[in-house]
N, C-alpha and C. Protein backbone atom coordinates (compact mmCIF):
# COMPACT_ATOMS: atom_id res chain seq x y z
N UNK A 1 -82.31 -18.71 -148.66
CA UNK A 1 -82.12 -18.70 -147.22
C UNK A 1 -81.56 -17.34 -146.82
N UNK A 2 -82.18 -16.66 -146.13
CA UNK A 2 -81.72 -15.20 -145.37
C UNK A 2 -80.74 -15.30 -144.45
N UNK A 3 -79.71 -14.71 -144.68
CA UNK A 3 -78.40 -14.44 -143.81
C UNK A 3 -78.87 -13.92 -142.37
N UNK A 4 -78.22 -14.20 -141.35
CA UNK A 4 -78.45 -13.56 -139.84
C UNK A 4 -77.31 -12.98 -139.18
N UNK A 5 -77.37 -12.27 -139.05
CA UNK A 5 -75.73 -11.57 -138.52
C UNK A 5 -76.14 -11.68 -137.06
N UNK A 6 -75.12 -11.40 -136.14
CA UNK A 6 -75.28 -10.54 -134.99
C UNK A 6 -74.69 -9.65 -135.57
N UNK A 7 -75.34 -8.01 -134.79
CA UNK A 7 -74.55 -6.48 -135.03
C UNK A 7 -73.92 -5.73 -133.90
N UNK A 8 -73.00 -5.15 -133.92
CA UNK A 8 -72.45 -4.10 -132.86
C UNK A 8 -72.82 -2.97 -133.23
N UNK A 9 -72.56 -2.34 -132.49
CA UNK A 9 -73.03 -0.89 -132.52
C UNK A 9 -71.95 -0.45 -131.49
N UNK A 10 -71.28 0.76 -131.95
CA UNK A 10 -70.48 1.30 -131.48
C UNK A 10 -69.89 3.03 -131.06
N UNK A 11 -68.96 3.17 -130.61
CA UNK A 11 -68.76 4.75 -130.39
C UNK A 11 -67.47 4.72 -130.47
N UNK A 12 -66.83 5.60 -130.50
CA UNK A 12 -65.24 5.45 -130.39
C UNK A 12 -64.86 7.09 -129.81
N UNK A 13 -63.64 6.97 -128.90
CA UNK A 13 -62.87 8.20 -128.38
C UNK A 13 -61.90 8.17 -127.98
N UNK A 14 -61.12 9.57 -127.88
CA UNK A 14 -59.63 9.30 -127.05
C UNK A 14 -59.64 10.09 -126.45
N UNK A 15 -58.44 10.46 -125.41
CA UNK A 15 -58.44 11.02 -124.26
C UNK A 15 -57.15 10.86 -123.66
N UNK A 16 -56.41 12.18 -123.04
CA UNK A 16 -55.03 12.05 -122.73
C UNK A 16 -55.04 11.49 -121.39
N UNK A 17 -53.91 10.99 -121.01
CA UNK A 17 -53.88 10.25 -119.48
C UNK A 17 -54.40 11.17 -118.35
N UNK A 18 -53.74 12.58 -118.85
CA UNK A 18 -54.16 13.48 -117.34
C UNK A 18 -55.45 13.73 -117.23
N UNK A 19 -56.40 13.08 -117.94
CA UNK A 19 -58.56 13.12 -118.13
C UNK A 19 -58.64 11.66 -117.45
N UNK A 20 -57.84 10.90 -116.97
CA UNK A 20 -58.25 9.73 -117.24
C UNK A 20 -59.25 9.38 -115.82
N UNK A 21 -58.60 10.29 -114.74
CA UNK A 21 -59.17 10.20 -113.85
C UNK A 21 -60.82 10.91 -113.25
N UNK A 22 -61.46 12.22 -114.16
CA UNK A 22 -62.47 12.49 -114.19
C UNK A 22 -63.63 11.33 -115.46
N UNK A 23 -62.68 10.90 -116.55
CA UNK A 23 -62.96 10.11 -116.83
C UNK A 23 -63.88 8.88 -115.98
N UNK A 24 -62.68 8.04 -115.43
CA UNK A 24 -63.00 6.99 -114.63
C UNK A 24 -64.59 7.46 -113.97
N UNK A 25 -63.69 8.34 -113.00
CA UNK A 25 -65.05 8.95 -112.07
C UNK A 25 -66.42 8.99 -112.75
N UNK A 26 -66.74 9.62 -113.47
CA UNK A 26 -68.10 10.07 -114.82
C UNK A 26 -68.38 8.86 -114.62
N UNK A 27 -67.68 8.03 -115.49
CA UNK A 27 -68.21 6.20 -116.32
C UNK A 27 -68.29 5.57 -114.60
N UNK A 28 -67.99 5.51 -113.57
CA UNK A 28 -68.14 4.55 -112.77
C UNK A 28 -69.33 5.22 -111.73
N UNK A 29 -70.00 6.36 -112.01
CA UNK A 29 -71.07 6.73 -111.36
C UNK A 29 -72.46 6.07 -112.25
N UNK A 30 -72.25 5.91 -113.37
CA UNK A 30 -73.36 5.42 -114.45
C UNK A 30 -72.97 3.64 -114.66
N UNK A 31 -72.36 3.01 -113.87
CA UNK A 31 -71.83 1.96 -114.40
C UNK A 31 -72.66 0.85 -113.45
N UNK A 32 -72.44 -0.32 -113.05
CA UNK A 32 -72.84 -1.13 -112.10
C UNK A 32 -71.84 -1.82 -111.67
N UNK A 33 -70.98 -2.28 -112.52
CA UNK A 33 -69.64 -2.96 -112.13
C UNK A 33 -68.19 -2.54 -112.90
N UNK A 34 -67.24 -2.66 -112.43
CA UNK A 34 -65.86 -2.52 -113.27
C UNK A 34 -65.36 -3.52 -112.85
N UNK A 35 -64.41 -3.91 -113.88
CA UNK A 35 -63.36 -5.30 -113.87
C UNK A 35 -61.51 -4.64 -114.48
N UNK A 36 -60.58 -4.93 -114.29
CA UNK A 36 -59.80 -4.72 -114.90
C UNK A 36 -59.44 -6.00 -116.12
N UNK A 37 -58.87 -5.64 -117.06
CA UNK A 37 -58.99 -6.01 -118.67
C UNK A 37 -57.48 -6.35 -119.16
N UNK A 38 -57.41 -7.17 -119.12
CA UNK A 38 -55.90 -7.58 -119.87
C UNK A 38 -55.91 -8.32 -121.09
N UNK A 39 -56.02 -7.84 -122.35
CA UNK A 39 -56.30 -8.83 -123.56
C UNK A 39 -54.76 -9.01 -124.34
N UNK A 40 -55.17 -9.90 -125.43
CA UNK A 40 -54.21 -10.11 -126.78
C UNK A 40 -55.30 -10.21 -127.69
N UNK A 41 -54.97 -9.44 -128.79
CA UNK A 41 -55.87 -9.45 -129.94
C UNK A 41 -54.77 -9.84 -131.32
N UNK A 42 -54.71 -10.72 -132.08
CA UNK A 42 -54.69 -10.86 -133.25
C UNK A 42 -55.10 -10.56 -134.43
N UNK A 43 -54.80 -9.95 -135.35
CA UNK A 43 -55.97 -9.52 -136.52
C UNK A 43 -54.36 -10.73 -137.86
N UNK A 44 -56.18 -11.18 -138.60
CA UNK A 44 -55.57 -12.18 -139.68
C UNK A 44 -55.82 -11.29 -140.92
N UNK A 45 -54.98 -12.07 -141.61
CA UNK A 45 -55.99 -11.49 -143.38
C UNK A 45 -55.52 -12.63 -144.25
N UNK A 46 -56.39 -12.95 -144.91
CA UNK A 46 -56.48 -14.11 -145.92
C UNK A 46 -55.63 -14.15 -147.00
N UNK A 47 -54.39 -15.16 -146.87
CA UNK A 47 -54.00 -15.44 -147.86
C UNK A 47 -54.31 -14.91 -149.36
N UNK A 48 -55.29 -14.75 -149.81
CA UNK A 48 -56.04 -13.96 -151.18
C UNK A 48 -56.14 -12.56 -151.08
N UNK A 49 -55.73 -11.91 -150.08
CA UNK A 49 -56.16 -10.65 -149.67
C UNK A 49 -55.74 -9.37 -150.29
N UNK A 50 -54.48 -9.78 -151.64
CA UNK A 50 -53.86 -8.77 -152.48
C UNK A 50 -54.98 -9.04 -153.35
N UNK A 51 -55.15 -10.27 -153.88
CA UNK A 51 -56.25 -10.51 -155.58
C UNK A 51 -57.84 -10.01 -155.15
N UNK A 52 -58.19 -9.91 -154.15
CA UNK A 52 -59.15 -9.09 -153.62
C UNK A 52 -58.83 -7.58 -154.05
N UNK A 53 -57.86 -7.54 -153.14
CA UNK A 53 -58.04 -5.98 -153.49
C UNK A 53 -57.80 -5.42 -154.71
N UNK A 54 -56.69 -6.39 -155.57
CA UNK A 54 -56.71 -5.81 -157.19
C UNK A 54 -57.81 -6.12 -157.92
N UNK A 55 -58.98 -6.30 -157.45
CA UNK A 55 -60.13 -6.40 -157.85
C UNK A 55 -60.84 -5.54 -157.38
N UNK A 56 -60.56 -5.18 -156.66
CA UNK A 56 -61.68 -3.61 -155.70
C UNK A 56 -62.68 -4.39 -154.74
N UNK A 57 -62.38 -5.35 -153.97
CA UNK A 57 -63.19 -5.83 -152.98
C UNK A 57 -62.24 -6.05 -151.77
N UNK A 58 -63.13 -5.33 -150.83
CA UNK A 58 -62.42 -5.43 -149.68
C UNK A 58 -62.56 -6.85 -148.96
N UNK A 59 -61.09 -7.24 -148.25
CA UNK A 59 -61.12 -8.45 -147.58
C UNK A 59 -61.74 -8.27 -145.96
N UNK A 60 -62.05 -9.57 -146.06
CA UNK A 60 -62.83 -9.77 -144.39
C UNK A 60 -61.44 -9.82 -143.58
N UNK A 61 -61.37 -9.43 -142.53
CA UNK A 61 -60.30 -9.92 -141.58
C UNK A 61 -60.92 -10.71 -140.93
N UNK A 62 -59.95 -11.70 -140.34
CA UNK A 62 -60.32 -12.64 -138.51
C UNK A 62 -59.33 -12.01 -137.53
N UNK A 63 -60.27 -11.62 -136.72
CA UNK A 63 -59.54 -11.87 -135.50
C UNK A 63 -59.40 -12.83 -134.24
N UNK A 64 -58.33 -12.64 -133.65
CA UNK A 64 -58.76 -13.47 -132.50
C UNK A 64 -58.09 -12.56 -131.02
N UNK A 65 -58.88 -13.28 -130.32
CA UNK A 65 -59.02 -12.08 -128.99
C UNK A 65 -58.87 -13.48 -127.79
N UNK A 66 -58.06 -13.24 -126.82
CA UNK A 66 -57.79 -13.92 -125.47
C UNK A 66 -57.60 -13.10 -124.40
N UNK A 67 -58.51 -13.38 -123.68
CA UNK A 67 -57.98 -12.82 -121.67
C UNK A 67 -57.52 -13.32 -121.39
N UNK A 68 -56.12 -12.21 -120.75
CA UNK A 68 -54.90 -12.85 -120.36
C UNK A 68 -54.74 -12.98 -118.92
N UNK A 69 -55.49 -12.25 -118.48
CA UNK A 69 -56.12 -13.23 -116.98
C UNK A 69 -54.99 -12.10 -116.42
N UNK A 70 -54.99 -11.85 -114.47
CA UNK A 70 -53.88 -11.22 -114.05
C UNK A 70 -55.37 -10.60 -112.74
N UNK A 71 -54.61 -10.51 -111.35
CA UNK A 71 -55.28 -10.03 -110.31
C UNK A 71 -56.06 -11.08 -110.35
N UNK A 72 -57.94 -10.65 -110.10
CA UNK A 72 -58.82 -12.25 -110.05
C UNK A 72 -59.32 -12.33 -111.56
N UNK A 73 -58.95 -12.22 -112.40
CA UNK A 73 -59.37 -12.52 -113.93
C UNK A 73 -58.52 -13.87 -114.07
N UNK A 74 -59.27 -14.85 -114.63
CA UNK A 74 -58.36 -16.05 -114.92
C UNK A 74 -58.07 -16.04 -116.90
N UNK A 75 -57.47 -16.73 -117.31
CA UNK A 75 -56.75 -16.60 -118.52
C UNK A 75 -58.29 -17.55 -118.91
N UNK A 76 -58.48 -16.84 -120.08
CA UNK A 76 -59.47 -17.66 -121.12
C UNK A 76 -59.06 -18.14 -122.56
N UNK A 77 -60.45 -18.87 -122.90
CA UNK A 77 -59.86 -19.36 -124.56
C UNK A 77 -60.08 -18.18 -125.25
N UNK A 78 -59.63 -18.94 -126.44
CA UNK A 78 -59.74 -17.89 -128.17
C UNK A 78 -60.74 -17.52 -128.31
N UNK A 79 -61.20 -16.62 -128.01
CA UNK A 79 -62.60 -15.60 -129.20
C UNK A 79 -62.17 -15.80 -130.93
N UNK A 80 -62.74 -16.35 -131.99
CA UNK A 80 -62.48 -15.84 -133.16
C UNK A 80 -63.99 -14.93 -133.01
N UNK A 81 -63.41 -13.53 -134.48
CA UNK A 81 -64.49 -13.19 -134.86
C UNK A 81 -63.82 -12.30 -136.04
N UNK A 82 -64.96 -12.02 -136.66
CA UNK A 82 -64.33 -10.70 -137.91
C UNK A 82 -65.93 -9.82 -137.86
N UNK A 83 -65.63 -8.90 -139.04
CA UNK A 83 -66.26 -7.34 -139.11
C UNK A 83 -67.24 -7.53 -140.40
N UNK A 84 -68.10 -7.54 -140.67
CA UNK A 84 -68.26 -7.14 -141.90
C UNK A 84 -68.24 -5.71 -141.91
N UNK A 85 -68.76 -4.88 -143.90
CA UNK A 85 -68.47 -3.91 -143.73
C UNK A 85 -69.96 -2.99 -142.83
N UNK A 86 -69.19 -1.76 -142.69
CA UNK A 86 -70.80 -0.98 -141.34
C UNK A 86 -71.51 -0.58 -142.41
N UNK A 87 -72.78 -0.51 -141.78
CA UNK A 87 -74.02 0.12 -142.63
C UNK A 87 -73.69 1.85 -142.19
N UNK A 88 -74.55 2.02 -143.95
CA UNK A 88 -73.91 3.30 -144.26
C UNK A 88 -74.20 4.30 -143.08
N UNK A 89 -73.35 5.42 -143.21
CA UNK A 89 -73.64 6.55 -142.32
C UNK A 89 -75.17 7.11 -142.55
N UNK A 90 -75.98 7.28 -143.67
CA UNK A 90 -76.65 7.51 -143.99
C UNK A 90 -78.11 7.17 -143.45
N UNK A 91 -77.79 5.74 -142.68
CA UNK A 91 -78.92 5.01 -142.51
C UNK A 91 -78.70 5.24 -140.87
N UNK A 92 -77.22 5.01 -140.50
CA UNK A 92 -76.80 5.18 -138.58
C UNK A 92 -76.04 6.06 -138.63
N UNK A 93 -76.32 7.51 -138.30
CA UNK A 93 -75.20 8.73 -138.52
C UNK A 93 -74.34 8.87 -137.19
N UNK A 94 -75.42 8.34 -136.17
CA UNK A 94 -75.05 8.65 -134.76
C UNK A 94 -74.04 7.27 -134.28
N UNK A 95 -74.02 6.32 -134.86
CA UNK A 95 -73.10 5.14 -134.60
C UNK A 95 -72.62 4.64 -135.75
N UNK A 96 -71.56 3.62 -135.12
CA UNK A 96 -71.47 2.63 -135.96
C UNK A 96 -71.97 1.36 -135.74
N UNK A 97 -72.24 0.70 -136.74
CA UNK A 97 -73.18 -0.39 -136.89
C UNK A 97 -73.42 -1.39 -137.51
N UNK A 98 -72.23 -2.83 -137.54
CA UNK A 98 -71.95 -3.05 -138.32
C UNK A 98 -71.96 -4.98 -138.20
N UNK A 99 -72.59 -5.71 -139.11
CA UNK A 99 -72.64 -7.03 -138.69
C UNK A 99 -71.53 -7.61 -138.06
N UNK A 100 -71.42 -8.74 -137.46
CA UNK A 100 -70.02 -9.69 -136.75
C UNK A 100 -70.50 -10.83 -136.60
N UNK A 101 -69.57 -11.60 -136.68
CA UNK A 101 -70.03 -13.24 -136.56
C UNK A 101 -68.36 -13.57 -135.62
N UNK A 102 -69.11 -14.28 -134.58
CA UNK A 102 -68.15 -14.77 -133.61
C UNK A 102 -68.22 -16.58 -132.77
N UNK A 103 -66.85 -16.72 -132.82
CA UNK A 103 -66.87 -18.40 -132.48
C UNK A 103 -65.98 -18.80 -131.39
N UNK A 104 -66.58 -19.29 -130.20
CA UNK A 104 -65.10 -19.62 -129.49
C UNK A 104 -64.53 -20.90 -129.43
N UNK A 105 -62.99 -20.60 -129.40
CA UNK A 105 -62.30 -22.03 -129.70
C UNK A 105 -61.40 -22.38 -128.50
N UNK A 106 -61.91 -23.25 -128.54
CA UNK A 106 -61.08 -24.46 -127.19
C UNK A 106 -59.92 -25.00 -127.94
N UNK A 107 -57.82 -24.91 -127.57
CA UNK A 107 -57.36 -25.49 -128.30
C UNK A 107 -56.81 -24.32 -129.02
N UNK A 108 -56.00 -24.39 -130.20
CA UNK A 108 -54.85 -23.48 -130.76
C UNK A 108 -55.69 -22.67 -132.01
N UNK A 109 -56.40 -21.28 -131.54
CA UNK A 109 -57.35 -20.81 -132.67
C UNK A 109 -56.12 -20.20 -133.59
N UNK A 110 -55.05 -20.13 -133.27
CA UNK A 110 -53.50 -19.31 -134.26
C UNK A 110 -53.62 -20.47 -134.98
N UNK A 111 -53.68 -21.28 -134.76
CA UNK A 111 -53.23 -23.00 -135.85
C UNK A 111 -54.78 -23.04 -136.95
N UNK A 112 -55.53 -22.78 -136.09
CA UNK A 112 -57.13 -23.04 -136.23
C UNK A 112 -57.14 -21.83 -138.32
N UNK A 113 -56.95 -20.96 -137.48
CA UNK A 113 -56.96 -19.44 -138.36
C UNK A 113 -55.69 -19.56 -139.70
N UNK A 114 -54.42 -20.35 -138.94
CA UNK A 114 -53.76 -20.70 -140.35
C UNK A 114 -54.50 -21.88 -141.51
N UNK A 115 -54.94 -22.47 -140.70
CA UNK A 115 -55.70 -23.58 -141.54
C UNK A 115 -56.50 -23.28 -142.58
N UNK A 116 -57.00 -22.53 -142.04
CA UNK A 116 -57.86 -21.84 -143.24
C UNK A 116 -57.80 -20.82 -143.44
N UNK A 117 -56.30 -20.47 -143.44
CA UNK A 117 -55.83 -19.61 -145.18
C UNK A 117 -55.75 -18.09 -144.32
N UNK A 118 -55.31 -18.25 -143.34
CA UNK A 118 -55.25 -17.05 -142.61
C UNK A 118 -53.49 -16.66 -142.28
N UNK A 119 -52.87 -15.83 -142.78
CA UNK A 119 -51.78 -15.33 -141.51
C UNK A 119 -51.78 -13.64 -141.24
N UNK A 120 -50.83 -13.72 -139.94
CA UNK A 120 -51.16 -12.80 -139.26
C UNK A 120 -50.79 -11.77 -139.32
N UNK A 121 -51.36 -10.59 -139.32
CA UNK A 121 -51.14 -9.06 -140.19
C UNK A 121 -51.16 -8.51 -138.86
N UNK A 122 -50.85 -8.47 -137.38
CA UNK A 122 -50.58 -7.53 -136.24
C UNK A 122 -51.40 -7.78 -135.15
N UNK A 123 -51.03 -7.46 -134.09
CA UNK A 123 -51.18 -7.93 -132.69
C UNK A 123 -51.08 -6.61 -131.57
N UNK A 124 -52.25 -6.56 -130.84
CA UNK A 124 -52.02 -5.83 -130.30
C UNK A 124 -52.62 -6.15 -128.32
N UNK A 125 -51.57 -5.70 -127.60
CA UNK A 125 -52.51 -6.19 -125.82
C UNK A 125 -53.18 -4.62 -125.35
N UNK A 126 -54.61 -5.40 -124.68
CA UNK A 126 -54.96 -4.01 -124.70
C UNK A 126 -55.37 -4.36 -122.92
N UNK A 127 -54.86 -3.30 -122.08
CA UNK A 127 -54.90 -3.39 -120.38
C UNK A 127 -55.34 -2.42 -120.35
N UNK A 128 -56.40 -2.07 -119.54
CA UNK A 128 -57.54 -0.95 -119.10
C UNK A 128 -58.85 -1.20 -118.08
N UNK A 129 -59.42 -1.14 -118.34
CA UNK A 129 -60.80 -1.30 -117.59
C UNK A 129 -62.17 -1.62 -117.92
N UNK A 130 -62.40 -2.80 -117.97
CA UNK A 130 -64.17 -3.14 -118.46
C UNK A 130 -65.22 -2.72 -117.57
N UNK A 131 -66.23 -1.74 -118.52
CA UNK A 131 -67.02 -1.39 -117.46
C UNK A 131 -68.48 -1.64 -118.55
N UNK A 132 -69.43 -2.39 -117.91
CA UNK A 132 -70.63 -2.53 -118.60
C UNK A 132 -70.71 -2.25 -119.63
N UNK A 133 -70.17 -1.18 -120.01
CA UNK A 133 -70.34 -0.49 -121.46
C UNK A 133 -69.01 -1.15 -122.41
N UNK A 134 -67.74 -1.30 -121.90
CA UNK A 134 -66.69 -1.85 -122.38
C UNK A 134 -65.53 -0.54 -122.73
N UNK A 135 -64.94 0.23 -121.71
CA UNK A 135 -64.19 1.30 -122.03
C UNK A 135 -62.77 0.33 -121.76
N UNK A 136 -61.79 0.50 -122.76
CA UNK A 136 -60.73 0.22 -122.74
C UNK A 136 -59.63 1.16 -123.27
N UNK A 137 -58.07 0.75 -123.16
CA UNK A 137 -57.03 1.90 -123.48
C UNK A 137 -56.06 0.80 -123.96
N UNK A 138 -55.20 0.93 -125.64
CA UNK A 138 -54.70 0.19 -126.00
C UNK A 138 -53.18 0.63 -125.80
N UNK A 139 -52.28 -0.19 -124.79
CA UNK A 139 -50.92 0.51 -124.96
C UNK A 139 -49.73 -0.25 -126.48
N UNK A 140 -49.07 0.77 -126.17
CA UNK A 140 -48.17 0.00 -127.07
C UNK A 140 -47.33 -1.38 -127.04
N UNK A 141 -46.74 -1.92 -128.53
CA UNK A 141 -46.20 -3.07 -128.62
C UNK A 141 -44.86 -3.08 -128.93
N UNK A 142 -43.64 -3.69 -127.96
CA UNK A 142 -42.60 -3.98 -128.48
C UNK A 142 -42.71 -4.95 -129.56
N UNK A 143 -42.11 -4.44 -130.90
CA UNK A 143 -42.38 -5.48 -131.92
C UNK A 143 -40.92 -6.54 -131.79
N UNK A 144 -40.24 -6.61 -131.38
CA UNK A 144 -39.53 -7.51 -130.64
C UNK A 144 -39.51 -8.56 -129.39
N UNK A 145 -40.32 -7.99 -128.75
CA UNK A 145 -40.79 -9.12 -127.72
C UNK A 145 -42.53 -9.14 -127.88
N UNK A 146 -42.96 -8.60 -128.83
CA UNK A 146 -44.22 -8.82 -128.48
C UNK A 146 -44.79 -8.68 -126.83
N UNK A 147 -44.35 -7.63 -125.97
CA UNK A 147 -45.02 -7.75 -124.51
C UNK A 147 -45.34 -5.77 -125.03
N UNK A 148 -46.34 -5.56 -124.05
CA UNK A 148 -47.00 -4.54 -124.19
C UNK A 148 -45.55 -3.61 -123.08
N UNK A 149 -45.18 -2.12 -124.38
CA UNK A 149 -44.41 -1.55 -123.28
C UNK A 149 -45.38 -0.04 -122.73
N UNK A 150 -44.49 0.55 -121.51
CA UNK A 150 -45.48 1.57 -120.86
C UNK A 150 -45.80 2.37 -121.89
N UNK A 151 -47.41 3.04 -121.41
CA UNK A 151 -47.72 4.54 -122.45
C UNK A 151 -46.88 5.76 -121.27
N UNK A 152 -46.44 6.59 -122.50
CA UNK A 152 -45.94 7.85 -122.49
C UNK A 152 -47.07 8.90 -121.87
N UNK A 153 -46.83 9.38 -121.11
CA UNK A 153 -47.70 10.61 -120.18
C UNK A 153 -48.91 11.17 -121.77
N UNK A 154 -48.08 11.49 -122.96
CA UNK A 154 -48.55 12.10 -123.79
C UNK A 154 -49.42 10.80 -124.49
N UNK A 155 -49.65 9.97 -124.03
CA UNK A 155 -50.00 9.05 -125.39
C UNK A 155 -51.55 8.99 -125.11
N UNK A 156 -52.32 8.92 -126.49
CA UNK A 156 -53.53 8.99 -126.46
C UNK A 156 -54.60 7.40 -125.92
N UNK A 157 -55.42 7.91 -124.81
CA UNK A 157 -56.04 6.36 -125.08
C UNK A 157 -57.45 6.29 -125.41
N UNK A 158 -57.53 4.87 -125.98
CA UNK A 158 -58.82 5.00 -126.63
C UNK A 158 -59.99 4.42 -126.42
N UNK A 159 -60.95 4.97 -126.19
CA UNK A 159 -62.66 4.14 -125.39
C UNK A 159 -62.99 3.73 -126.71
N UNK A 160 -63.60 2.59 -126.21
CA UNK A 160 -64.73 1.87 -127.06
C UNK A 160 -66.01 1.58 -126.31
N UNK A 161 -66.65 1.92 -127.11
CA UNK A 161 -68.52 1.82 -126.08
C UNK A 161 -68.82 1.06 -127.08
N UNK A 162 -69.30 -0.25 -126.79
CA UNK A 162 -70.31 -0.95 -127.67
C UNK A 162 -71.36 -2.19 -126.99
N UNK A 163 -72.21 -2.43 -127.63
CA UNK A 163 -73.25 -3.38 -127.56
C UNK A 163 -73.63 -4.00 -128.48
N UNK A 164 -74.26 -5.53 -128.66
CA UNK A 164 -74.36 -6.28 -129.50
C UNK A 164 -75.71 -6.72 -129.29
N UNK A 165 -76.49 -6.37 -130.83
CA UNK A 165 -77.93 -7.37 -130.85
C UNK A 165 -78.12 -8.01 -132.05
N UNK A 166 -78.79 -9.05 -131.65
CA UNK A 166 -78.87 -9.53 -132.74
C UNK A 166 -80.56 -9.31 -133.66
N UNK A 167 -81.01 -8.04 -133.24
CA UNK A 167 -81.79 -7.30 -133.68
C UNK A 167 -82.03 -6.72 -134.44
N UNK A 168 -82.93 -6.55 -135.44
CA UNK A 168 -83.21 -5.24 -136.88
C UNK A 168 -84.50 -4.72 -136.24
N UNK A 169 -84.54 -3.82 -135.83
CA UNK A 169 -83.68 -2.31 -136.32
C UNK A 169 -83.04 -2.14 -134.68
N UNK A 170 -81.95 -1.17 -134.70
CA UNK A 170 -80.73 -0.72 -133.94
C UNK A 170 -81.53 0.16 -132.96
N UNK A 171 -82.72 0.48 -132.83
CA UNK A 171 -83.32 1.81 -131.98
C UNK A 171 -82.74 1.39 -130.76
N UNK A 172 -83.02 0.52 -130.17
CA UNK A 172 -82.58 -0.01 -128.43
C UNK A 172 -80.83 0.57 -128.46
N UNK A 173 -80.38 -0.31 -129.28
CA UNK A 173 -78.78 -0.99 -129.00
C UNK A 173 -77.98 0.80 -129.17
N UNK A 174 -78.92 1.23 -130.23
CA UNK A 174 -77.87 2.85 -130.45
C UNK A 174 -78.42 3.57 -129.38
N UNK A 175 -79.78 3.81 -129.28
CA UNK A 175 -80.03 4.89 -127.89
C UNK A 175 -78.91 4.24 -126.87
N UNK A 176 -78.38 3.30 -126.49
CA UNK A 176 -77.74 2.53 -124.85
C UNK A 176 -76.55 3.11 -125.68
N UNK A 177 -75.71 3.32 -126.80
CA UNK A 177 -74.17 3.54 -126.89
C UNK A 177 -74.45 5.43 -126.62
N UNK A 178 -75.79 5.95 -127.85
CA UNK A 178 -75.99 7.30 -127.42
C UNK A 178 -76.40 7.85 -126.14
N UNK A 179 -76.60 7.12 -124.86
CA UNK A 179 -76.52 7.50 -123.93
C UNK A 179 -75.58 7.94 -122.93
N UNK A 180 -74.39 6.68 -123.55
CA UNK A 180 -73.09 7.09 -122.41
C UNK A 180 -72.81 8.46 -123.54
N UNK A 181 -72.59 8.34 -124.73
CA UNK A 181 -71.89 9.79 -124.75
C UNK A 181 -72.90 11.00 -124.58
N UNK A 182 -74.05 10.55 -124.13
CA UNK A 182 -74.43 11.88 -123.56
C UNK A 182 -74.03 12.31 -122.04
N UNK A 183 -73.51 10.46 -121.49
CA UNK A 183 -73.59 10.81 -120.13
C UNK A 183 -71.75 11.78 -119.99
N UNK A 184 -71.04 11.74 -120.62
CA UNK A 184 -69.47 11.90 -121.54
C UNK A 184 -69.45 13.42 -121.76
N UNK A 185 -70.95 13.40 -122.48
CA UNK A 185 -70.44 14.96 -122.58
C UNK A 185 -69.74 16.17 -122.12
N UNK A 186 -68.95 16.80 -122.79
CA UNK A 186 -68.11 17.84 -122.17
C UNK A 186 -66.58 17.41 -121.79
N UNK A 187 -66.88 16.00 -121.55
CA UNK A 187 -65.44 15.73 -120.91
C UNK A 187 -64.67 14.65 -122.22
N UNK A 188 -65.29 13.68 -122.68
CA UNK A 188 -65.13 12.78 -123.70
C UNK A 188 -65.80 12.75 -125.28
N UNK A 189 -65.45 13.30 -125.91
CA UNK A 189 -65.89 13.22 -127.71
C UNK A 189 -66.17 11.88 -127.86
N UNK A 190 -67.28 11.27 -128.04
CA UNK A 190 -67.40 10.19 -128.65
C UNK A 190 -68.35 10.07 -129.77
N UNK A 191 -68.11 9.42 -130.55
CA UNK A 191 -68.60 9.68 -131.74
C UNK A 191 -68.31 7.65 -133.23
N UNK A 192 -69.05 8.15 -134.54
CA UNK A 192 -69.16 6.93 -135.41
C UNK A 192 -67.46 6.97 -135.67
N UNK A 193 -67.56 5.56 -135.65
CA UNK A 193 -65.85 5.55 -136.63
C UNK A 193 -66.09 4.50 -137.67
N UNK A 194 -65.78 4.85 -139.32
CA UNK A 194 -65.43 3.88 -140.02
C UNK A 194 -64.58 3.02 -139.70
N UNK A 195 -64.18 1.70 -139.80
CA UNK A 195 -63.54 0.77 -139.26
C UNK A 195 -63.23 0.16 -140.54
């Protein structure tokens, strides 16, 4: 029986706050809609995840991802999903490109994810801006209250451009991520990231 992934395809960049505003401008002339973005992301790792690696195999993570709703966004359920590893640079030089399998859960996906052998290796809220393409900026975490505190004038933020098919071969899905950074150019580096 042949495995079926869905794949992402991706870009990654950063950019200091004082760009943020030619930024915006650029991405919302090529865009159709913007939303503002308030998440919580979880990342798990499996109980087994040392005897993996003293074996030389890398572990899968889970994550889980919730909108935290705020302005007209209403609060949603649990996204689970994890990464497999990306296909080589060799084959996608210009992206990354890499299978995902994703499930949503109605109900306690933190309880869901311990159940099966999961606890939780870091948390992060990410508030920014969804725009067709998916550009977001991750601020920092009080690791004491867990609430997201302000970014620093200096602090870097980071775009993510991606799209998902559940397609072989990537020609469509990478030309649409290689387009915004052509549309980027000059002002935004975007480029493959190992993950």
């Amino acid at each position: 029986m042949a495995k079926v992934y869905a794949y992402e395809v991706a870009l990654f960049g950063e950019f200091f706050a004082r760009d943020l505003k030619a930024i915006l401008n650029r991405i919302t002339l090529h865009t159709e809609s913007a939303a503002p973005m308030h998440t919580r992301e979880i990342v798990f790792e499996h109980l087994g995840t040392h005897l993996l690696q003293s074996r030389g195999e890398e572990p899968v993570l889970l994550r889980a991802r919730k909108e935290l709703g705020g302005g007209d966004v209403k609060e949603s359920g649990w996204t689970l999903y994890s990464y497999l590893k990306p296909e080589s640079v060799r084959v996608h030089p210009e992206a990354t490109v890499r299978p995902w399998a994703t499930c949503e859960v109605t109900g306690d996906a933190l309880s869901l994810a311990s159940a099966l052998g999961y606890v939780q290796r870091s948390q992060i809220y990410k508030r920014g801006y969804v725009f067709r393409r998916g550009t977001s900026y991750h601020p920092n975490v009080d690791p004491k209250t867990s609430l997201p505190t302000p970014a620093h004038a200096d602090t870097l933020w980071e775009v993510e451009v991606k799209t998902v098919t559940p397609q072989i071969p990537f020609v469509q899905p990478v030309e649409a991520v290689l387009e915004v950074q052509l549309i980027m150019k000059g002002l935004l580096d975007l480029r493959r990231q190992d993950i």
